[in-house]
PDB file of N, CA and C in Angstrom:
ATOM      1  N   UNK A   1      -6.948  -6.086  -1.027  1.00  0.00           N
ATOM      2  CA  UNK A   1      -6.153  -4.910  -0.886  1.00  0.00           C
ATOM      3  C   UNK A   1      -4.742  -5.341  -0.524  1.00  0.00           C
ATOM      4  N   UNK A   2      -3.736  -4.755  -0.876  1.00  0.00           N
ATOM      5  CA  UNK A   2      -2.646  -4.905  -0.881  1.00  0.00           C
ATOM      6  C   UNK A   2      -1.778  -4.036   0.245  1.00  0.00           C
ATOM      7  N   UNK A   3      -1.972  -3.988   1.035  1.00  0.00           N
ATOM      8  CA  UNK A   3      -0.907  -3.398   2.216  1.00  0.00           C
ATOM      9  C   UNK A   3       0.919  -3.402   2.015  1.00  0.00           C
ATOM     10  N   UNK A   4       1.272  -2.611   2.200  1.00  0.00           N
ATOM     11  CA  UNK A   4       3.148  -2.730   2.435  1.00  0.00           C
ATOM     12  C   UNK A   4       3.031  -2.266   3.487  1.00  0.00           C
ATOM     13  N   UNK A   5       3.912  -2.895   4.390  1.00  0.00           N
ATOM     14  CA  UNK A   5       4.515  -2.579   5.626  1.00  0.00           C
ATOM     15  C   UNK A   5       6.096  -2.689   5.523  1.00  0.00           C
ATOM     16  N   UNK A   6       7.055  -1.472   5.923  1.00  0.00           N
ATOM     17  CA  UNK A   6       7.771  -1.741   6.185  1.00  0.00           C
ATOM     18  C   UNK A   6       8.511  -2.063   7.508  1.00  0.00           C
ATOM     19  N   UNK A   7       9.220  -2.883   7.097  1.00  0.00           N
ATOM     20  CA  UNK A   7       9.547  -3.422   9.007  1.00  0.00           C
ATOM     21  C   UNK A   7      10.097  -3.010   9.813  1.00  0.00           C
ATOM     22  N   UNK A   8      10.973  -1.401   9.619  1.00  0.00           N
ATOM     23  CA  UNK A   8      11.807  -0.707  10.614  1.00  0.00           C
ATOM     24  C   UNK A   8      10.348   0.270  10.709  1.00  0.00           C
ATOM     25  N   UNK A   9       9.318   0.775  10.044  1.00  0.00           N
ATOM     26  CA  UNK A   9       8.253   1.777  10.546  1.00  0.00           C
ATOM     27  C   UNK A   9       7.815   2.005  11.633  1.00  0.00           C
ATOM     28  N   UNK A  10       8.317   3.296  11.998  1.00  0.00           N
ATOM     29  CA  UNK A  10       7.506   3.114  13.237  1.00  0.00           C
ATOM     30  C   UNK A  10       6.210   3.357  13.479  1.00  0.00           C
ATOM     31  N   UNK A  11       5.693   2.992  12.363  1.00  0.00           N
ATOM     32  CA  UNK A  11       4.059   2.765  12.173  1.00  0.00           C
ATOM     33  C   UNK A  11       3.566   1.643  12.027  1.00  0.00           C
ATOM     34  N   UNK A  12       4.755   0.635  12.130  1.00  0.00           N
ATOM     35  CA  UNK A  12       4.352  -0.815  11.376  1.00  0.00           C
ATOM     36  C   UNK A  12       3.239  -0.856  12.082  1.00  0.00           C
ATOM     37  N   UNK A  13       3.274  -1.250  13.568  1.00  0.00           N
ATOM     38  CA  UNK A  13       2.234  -1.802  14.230  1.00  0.00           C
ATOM     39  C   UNK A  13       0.846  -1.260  14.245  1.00  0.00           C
ATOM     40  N   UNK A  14       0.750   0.012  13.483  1.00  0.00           N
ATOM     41  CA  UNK A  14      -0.621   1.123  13.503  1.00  0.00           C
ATOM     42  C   UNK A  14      -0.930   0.093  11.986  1.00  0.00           C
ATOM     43  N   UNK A  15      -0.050   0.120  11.136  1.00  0.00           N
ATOM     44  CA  UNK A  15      -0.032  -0.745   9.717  1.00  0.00           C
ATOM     45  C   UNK A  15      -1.034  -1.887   9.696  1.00  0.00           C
ATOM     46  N   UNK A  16      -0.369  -2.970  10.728  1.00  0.00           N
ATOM     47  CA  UNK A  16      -0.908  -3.970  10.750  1.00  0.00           C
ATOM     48  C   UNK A  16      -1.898  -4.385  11.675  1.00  0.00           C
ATOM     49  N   UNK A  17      -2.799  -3.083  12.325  1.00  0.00           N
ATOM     50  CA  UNK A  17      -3.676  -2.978  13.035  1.00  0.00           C
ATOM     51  C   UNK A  17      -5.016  -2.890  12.259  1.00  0.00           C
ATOM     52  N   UNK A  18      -4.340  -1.813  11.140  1.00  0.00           N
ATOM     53  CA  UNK A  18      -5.167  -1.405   9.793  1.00  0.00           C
ATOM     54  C   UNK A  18      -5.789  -2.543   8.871  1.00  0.00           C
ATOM     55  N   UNK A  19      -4.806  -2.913   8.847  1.00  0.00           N
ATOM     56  CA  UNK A  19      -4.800  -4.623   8.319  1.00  0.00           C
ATOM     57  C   UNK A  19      -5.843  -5.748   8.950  1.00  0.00           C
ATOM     58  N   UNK A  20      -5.627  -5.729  10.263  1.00  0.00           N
ATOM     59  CA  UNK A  20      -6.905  -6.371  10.994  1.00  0.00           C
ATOM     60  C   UNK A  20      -8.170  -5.893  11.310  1.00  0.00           C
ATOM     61  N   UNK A  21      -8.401  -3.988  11.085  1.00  0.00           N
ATOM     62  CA  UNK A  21      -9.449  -3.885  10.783  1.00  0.00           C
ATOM     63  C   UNK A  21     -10.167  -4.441   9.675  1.00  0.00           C
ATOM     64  N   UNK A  22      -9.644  -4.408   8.636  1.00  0.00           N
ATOM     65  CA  UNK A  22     -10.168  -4.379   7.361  1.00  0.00           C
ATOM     66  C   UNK A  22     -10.336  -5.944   7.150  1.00  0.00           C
ATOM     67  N   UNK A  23      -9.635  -6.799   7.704  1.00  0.00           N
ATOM     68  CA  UNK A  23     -10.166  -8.456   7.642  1.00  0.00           C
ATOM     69  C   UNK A  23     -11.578  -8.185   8.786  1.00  0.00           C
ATOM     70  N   UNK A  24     -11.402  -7.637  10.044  1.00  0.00           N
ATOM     71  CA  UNK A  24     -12.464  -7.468  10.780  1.00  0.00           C
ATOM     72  C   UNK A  24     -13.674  -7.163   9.938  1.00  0.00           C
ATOM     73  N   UNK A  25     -13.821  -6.217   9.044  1.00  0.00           N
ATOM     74  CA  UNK A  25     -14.941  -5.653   7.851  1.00  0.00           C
ATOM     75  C   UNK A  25     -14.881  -6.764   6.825  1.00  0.00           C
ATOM     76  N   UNK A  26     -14.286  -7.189   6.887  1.00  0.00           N
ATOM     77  CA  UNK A  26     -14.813  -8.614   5.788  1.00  0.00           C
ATOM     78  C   UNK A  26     -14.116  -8.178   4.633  1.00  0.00           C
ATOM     79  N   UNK A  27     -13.161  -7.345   4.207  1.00  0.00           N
ATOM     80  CA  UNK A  27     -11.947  -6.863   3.735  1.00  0.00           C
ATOM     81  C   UNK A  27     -11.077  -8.318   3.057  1.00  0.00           C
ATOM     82  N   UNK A  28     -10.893  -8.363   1.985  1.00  0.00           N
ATOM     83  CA  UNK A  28      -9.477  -9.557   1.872  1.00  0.00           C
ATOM     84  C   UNK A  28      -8.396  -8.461   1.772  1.00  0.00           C
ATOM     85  N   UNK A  29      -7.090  -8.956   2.311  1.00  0.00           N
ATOM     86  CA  UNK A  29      -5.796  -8.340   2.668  1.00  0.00           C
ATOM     87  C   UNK A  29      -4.553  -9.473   2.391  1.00  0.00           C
ATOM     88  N   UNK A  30      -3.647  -8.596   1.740  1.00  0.00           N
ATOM     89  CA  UNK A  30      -2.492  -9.292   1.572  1.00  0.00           C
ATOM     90  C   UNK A  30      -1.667  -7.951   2.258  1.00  0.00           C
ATOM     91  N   UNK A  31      -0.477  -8.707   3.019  1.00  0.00           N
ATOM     92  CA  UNK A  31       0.412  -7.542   3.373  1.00  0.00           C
ATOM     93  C   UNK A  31       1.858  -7.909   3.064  1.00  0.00           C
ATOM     94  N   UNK A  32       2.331  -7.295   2.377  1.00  0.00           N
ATOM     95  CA  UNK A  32       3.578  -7.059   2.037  1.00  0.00           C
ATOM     96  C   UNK A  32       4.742  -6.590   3.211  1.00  0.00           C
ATOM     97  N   UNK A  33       5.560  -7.613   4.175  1.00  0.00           N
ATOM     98  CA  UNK A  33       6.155  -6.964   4.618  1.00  0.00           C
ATOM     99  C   UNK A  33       7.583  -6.594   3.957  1.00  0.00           C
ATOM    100  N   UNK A  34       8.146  -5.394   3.776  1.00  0.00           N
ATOM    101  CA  UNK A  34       9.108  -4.909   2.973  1.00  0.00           C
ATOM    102  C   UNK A  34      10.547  -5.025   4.340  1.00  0.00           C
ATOM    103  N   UNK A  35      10.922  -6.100   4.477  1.00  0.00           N
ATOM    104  CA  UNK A  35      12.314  -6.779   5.281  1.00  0.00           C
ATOM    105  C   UNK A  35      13.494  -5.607   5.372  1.00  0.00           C
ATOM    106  N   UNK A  36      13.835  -5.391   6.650  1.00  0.00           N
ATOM    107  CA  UNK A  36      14.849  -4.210   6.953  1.00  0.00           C
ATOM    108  C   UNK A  36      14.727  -2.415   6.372  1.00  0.00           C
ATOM    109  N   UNK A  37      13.095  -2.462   5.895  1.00  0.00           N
ATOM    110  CA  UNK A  37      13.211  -0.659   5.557  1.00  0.00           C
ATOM    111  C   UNK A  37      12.524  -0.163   6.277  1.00  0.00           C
ATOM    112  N   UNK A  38      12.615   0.990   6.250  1.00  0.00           N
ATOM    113  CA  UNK A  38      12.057   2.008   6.927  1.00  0.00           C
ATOM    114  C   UNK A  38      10.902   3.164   6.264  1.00  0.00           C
ATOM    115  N   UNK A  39       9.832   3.359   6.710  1.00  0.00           N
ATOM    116  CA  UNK A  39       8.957   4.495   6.263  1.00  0.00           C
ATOM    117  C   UNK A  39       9.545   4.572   4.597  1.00  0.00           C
ATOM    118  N   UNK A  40       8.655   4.614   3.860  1.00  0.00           N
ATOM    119  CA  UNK A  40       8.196   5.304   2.452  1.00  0.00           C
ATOM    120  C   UNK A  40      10.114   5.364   1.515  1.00  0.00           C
ATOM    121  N   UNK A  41      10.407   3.748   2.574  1.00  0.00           N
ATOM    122  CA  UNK A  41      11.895   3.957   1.616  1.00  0.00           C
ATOM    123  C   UNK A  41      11.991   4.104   0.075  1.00  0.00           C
ATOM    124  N   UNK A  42      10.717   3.728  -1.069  1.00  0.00           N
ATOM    125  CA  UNK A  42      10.620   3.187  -1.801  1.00  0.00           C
ATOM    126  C   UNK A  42      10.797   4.744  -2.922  1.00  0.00           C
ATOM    127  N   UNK A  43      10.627   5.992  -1.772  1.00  0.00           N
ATOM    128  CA  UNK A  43      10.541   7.002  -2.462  1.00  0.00           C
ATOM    129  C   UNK A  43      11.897   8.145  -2.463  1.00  0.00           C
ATOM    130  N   UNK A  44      12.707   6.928  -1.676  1.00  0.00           N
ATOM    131  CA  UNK A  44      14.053   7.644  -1.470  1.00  0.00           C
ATOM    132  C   UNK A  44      14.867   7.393  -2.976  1.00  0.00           C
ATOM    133  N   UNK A  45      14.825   7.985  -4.200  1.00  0.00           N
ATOM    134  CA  UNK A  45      15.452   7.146  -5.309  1.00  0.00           C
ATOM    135  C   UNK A  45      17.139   7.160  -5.389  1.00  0.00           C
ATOM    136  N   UNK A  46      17.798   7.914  -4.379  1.00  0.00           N
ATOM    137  CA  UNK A  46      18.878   7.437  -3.921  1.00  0.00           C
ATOM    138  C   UNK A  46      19.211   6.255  -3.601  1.00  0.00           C
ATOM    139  N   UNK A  47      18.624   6.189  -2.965  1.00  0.00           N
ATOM    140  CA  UNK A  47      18.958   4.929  -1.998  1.00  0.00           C
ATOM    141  C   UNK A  47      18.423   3.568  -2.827  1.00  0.00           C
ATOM    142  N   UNK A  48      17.218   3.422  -3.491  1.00  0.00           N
ATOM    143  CA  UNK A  48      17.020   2.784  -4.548  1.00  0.00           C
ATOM    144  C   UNK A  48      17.669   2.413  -5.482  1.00  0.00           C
ATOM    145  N   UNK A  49      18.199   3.148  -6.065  1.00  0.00           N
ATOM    146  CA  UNK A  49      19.151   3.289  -6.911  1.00  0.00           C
ATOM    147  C   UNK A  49      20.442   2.905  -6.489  1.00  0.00           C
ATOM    148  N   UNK A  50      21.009   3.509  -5.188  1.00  0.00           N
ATOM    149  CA  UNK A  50      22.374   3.026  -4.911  1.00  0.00           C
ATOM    150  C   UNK A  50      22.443   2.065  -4.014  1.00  0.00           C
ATOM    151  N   UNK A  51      21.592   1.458  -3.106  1.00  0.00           N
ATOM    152  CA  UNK A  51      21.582   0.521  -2.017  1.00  0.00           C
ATOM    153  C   UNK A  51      21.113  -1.006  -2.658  1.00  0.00           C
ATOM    154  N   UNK A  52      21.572  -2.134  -2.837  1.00  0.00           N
ATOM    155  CA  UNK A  52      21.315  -2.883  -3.449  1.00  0.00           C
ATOM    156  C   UNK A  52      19.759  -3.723  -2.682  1.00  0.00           C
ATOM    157  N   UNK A  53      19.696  -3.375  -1.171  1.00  0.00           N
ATOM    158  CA  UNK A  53      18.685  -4.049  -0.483  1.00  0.00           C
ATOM    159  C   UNK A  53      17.302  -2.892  -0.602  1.00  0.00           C
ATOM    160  N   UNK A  54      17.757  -1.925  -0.498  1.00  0.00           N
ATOM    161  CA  UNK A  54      16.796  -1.089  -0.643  1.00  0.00           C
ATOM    162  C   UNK A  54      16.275  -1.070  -2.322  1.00  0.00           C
ATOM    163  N   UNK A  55      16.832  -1.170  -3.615  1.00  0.00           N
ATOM    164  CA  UNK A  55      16.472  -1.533  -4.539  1.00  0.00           C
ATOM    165  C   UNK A  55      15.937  -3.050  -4.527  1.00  0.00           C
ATOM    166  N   UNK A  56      16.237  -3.849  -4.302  1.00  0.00           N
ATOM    167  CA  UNK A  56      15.691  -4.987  -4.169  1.00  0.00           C
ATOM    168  C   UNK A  56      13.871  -5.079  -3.651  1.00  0.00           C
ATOM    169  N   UNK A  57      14.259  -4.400  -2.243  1.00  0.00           N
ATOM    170  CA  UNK A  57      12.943  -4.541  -1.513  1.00  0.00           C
ATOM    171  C   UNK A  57      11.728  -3.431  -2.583  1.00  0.00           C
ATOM    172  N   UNK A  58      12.367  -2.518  -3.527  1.00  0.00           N
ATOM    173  CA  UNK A  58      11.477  -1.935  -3.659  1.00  0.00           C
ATOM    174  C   UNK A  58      10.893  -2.428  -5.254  1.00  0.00           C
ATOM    175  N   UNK A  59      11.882  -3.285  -6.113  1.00  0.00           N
ATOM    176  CA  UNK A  59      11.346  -3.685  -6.947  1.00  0.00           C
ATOM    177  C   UNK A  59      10.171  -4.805  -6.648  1.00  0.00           C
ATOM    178  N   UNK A  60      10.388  -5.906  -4.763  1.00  0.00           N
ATOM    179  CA  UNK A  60       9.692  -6.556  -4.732  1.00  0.00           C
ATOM    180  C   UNK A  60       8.068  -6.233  -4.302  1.00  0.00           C
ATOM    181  N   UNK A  61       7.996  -4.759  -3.942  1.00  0.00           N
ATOM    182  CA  UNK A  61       6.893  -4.167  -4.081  1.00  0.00           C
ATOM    183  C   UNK A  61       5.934  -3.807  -5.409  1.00  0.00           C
ATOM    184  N   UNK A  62       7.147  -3.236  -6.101  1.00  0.00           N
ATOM    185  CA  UNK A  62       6.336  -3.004  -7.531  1.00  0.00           C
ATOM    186  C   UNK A  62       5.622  -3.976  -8.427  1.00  0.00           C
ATOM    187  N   UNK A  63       6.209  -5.443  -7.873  1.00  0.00           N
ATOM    188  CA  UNK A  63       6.156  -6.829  -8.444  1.00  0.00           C
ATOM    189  C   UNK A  63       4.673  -6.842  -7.755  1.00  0.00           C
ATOM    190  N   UNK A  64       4.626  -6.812  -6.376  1.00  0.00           N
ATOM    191  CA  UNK A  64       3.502  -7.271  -5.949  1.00  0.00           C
ATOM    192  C   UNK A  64       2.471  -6.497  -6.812  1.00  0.00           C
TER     193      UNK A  64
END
């Protein structure tokens, strides 16, 4: 399973708790941390579009 976390979330840490359940269940996990965004940036297409880091980070999601 493929996890994204982004690293300003203030869910990260609920994120990557999720993450250690699911290795706990015998789960394989990869987690994507998405560097300097915040919550569900990937759906802001402003900012995608006009922010060169925020486009960046979100093409390197789609890649994954």
């Amino acid at each position: 399973m493929l996890v994204a976390v982004a690293e300003k979330d203030l869910i990260r840490d609920t994120n990557l708790e999720y993450c250690d359940a699911l290795r706990a269940a015998g789960k394989e996990v990869q987690v994507l941390i998405n560097r300097g965004m915040s919550h569900s940036f990937y759906l802001n297409k402003f900012a995608v579009d006009m922010d060169p880091a925020t486009g960046e980070r979100a093409q390197e999601l789609i890649d994954e």
